[in-house]
N, C-alpha and C. Protein backbone atom coordinates (compact mmCIF):
# COMPACT_ATOMS: atom_id res chain seq x y z
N UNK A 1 6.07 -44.37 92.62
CA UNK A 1 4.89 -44.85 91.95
C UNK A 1 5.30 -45.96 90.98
N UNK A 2 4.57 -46.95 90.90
CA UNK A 2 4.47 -48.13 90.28
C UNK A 2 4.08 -48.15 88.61
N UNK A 3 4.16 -48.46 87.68
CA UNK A 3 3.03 -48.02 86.42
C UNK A 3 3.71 -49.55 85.61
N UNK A 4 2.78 -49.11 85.17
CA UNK A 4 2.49 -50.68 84.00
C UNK A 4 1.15 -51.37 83.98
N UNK A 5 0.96 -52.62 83.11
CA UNK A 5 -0.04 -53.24 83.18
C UNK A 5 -0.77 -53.90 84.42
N UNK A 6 -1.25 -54.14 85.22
CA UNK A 6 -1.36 -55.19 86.34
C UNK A 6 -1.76 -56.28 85.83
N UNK A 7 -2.88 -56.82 84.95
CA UNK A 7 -3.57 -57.89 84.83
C UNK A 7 -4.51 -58.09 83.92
N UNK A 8 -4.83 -59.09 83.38
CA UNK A 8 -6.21 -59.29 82.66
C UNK A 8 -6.93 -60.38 83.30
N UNK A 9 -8.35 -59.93 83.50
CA UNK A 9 -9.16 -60.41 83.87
C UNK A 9 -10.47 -60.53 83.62
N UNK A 10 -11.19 -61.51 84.24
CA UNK A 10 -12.81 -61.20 83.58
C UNK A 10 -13.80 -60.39 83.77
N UNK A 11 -14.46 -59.90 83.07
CA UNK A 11 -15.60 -59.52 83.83
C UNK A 11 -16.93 -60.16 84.08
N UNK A 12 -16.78 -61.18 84.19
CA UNK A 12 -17.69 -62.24 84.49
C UNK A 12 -17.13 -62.88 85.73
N UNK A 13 -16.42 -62.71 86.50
CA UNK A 13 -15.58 -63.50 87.32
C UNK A 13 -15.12 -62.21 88.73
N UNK A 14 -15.52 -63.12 89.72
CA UNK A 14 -14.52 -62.44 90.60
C UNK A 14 -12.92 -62.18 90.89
N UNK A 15 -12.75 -60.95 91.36
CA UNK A 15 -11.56 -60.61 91.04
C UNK A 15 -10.69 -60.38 92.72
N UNK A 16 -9.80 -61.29 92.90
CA UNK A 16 -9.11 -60.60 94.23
C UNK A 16 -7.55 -60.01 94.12
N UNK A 17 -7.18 -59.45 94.90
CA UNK A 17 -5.58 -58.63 94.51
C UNK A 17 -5.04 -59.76 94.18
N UNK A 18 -3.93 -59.19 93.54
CA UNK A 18 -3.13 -60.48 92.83
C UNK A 18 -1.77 -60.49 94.29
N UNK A 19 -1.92 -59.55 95.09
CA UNK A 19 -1.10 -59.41 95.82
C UNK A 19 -1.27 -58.42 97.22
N UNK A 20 -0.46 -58.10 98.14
CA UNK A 20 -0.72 -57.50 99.27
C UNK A 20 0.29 -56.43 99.22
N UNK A 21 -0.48 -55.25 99.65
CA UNK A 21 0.10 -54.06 99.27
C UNK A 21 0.22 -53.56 101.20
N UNK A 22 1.82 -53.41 101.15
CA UNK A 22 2.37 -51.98 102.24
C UNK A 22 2.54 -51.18 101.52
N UNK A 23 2.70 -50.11 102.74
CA UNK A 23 3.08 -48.68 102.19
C UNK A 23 4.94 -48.88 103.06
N UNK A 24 5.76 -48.32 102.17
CA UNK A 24 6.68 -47.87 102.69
C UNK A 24 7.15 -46.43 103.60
N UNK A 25 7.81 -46.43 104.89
CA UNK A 25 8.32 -44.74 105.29
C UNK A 25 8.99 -44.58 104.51
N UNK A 26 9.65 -43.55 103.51
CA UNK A 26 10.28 -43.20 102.55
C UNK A 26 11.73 -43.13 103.84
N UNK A 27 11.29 -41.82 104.54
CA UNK A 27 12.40 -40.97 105.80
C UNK A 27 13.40 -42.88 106.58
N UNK A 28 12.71 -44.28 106.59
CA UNK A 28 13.52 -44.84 107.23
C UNK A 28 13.34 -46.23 106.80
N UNK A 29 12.25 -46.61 106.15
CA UNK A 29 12.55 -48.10 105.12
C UNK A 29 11.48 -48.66 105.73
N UNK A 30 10.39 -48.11 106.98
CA UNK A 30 10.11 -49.21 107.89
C UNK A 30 8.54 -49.22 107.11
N UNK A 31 7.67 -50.30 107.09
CA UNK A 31 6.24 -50.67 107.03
C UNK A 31 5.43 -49.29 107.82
N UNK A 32 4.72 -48.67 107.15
CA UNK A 32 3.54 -47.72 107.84
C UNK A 32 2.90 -48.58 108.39
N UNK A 33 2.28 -48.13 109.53
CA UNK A 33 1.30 -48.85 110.43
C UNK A 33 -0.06 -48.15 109.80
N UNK A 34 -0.92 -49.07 108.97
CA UNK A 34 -1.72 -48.05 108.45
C UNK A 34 -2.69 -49.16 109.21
N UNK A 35 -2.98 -49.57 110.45
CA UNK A 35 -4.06 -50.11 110.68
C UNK A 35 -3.62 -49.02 112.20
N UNK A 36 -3.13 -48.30 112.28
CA UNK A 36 -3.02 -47.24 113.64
C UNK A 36 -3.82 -46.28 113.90
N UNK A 37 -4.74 -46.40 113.94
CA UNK A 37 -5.83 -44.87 113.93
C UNK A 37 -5.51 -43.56 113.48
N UNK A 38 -3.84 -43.58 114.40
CA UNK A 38 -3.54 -42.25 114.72
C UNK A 38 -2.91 -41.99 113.42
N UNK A 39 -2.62 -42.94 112.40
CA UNK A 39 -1.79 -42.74 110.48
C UNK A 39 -3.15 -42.40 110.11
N UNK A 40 -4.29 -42.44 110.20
CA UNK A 40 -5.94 -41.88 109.61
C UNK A 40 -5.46 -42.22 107.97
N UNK A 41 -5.03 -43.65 107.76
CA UNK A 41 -5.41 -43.95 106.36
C UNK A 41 -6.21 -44.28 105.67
N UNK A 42 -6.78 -44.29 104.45
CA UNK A 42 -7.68 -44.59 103.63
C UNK A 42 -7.15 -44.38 102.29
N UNK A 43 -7.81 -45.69 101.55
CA UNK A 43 -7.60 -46.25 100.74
C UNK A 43 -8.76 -46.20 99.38
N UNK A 44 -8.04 -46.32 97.63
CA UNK A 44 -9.45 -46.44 97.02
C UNK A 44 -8.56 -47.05 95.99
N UNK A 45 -9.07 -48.03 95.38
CA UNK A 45 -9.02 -48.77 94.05
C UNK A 45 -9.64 -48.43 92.85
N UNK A 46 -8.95 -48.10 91.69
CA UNK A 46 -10.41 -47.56 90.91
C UNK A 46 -9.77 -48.07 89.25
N UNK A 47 -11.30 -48.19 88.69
CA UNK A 47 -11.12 -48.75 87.22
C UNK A 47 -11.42 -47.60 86.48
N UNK A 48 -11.24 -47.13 86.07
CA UNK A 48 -11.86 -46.22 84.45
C UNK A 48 -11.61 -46.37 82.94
N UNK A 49 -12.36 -45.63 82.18
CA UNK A 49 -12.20 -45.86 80.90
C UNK A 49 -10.79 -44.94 80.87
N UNK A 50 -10.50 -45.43 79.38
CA UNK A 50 -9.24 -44.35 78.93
C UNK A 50 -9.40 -42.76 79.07
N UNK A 51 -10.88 -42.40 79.16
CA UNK A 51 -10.99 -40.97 79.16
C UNK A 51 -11.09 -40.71 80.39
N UNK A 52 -10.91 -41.56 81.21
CA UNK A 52 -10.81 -41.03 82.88
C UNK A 52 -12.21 -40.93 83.50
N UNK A 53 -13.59 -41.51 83.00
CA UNK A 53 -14.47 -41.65 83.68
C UNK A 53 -14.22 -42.77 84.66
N UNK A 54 -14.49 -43.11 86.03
CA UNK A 54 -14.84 -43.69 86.68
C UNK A 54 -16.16 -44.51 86.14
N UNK A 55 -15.30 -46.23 86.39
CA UNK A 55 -16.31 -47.60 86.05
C UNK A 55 -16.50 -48.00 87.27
N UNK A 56 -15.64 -48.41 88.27
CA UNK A 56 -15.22 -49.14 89.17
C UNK A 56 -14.31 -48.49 90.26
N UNK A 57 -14.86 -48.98 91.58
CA UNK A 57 -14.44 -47.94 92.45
C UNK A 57 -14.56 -48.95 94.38
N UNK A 58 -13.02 -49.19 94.80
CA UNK A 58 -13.05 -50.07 95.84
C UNK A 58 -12.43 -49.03 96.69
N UNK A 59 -13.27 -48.75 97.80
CA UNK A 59 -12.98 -48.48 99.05
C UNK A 59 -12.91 -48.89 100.29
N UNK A 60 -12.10 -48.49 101.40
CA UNK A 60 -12.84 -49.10 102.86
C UNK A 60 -13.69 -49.07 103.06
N UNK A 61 -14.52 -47.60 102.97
CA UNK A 61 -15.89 -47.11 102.97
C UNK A 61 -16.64 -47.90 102.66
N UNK A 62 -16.67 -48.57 100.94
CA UNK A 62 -17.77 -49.65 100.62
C UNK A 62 -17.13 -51.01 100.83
N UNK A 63 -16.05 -51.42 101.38
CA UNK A 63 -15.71 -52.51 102.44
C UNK A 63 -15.13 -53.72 100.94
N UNK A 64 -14.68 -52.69 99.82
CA UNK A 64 -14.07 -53.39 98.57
C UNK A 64 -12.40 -53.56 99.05
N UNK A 65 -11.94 -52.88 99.75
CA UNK A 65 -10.36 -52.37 100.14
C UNK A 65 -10.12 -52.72 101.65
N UNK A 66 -9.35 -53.80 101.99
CA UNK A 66 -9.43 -54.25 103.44
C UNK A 66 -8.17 -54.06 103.64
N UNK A 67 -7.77 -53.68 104.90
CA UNK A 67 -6.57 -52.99 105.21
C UNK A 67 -6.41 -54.21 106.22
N UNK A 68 -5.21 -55.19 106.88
CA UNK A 68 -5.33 -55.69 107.88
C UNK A 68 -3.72 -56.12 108.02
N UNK A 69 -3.81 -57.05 109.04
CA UNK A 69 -2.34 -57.37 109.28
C UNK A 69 -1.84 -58.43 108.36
N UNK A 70 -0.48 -58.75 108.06
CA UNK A 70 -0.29 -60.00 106.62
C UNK A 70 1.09 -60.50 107.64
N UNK A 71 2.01 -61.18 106.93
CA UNK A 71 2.83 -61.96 107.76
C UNK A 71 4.03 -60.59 107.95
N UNK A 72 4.14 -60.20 107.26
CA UNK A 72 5.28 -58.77 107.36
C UNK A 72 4.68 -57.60 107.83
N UNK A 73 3.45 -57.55 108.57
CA UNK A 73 2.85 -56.37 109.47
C UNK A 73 1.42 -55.94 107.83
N UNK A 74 1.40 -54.96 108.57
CA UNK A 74 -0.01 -54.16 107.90
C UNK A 74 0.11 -53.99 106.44
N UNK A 75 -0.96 -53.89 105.75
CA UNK A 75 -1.26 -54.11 104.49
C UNK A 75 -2.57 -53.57 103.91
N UNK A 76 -2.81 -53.67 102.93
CA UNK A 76 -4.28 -53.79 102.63
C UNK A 76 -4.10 -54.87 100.56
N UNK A 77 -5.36 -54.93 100.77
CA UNK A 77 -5.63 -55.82 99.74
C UNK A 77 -7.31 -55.25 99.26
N UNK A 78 -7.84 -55.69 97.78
CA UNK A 78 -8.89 -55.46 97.33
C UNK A 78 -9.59 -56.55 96.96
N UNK A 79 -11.00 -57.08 96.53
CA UNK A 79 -11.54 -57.35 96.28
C UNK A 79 -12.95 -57.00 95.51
N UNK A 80 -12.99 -57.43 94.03
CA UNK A 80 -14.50 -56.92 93.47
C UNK A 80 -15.06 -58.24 93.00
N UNK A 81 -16.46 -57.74 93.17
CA UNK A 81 -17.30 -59.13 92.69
C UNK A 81 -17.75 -59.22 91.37
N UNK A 82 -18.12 -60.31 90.72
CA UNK A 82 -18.65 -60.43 89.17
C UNK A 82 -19.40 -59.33 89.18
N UNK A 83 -20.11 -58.81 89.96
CA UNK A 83 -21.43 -57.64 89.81
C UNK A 83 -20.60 -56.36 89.83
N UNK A 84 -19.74 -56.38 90.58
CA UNK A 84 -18.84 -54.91 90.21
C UNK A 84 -18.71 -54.97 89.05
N UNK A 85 -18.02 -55.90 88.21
CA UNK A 85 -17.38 -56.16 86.81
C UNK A 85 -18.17 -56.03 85.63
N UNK A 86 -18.88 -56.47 85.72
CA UNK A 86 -19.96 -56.64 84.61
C UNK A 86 -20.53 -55.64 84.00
N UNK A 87 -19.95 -54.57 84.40
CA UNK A 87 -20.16 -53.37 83.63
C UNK A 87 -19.09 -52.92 82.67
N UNK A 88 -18.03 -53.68 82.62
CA UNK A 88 -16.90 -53.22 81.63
C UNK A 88 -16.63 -54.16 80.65
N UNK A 89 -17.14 -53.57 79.31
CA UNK A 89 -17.14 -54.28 78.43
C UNK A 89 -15.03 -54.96 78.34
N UNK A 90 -15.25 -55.69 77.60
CA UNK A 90 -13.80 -55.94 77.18
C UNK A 90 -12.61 -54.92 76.32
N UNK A 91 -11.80 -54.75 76.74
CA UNK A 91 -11.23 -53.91 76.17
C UNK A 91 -9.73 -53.61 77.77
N UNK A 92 -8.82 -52.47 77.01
CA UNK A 92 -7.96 -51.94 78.14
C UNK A 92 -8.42 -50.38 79.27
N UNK A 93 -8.03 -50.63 80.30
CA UNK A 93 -8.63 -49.32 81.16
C UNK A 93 -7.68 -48.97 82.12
N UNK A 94 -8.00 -47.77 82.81
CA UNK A 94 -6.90 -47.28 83.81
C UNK A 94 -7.49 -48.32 85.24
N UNK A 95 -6.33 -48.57 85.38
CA UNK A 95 -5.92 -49.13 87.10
C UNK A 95 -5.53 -48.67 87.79
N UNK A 96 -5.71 -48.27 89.61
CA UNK A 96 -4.66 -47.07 90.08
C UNK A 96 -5.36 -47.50 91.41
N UNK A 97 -4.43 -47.21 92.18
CA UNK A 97 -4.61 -47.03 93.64
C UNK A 97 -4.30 -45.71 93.92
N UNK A 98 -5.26 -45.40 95.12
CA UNK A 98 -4.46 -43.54 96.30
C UNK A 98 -5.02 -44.27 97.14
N UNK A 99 -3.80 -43.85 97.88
CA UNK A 99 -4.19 -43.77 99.40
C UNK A 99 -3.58 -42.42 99.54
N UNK A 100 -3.98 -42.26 101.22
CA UNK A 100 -4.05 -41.29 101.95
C UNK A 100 -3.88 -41.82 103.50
N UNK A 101 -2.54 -41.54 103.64
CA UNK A 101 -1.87 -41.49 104.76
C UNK A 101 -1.39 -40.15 105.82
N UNK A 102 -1.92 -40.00 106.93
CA UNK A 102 -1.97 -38.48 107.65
C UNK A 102 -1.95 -37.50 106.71
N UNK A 103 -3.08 -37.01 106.28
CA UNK A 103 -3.65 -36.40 105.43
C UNK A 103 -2.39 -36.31 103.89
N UNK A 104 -1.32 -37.11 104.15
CA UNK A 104 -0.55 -36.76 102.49
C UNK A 104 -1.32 -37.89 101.43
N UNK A 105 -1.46 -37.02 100.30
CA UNK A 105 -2.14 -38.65 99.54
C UNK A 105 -1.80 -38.65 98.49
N UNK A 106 -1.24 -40.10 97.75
CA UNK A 106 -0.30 -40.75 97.27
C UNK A 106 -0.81 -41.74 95.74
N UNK A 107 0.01 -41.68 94.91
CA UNK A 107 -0.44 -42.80 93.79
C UNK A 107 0.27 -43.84 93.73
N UNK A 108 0.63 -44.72 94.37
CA UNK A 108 1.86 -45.52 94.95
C UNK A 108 1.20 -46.54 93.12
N UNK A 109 0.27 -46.50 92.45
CA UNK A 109 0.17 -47.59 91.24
C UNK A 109 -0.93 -46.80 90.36
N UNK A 110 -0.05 -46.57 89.07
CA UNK A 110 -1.23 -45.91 88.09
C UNK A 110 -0.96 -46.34 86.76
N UNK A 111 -1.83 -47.49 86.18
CA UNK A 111 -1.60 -47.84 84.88
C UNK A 111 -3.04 -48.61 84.50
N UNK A 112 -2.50 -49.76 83.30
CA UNK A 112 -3.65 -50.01 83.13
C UNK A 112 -4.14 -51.67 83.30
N UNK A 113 -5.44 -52.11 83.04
CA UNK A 113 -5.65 -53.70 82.95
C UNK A 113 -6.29 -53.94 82.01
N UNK A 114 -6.68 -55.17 80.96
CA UNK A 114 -7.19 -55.55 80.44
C UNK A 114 -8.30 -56.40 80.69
N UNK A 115 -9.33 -56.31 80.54
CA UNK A 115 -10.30 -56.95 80.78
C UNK A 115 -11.57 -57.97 79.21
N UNK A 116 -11.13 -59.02 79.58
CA UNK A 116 -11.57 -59.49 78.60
C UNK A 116 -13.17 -60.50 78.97
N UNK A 117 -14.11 -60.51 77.88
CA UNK A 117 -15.08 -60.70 77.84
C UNK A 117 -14.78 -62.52 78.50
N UNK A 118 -15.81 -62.73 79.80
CA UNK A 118 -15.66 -63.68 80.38
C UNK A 118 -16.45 -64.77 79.65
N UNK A 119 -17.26 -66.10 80.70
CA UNK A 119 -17.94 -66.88 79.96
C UNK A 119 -19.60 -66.74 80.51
């Protein structure tokens, strides 16, 4: 698992990953094939306050969390729009990814972001 800050950003502004996320096999070094049916992964992005309510929330399901192929094989990446955002005032909050790979599920990033009042 990953931890630290990721980013500050607006909430007036759209927001895309700052980067492209694999999953690693721990057992042999290689890229999970998480676009394989048969790995049944799923993915969620999520913002909350410090007390752990849920603000913000990217899934495949609501088509915020896109899983696809990148130049080094499979991946996924997120995306939220000014209208996701605009509900979090300025201030710091929890950041975190799970996934869920053949039913094991994982916090591969849990920390926080700053979000500062846009224009």
């Amino acid at each position: 698992m990953y931890t630290g800050q990721i980013a500050a950003i607006s909430n007036k502004a759209d927001w895309n990953a700052p980067f492209f996320v694999q999953l690693i096999d721990n057992s042999d070094g290689s890229i999970i094939d998480i676009l394989n049916p048969d790995v049944a992964f799923d993915c969620s992005v999520y913002i909350n306050d410090m007390s752990g309510c849920q603000r913000v929330i990217g899934t495949i399901a609501n088509g915020k969390v896109i899983a696809s192929s990148g130049d080094d094989g499979p991946g996924f990446q997120w995306a939220f729009s000014e209208s996701d955002l605009q509900c979090l005032c300025a201030g710091t909050y929890r950041f975190g990814i799970k996934t869920v790979t053949n039913g094991e599920t994982n916090d591969p990033f849990d920390g926080t972001i700053a979000i500062v009042e846009g224009n």
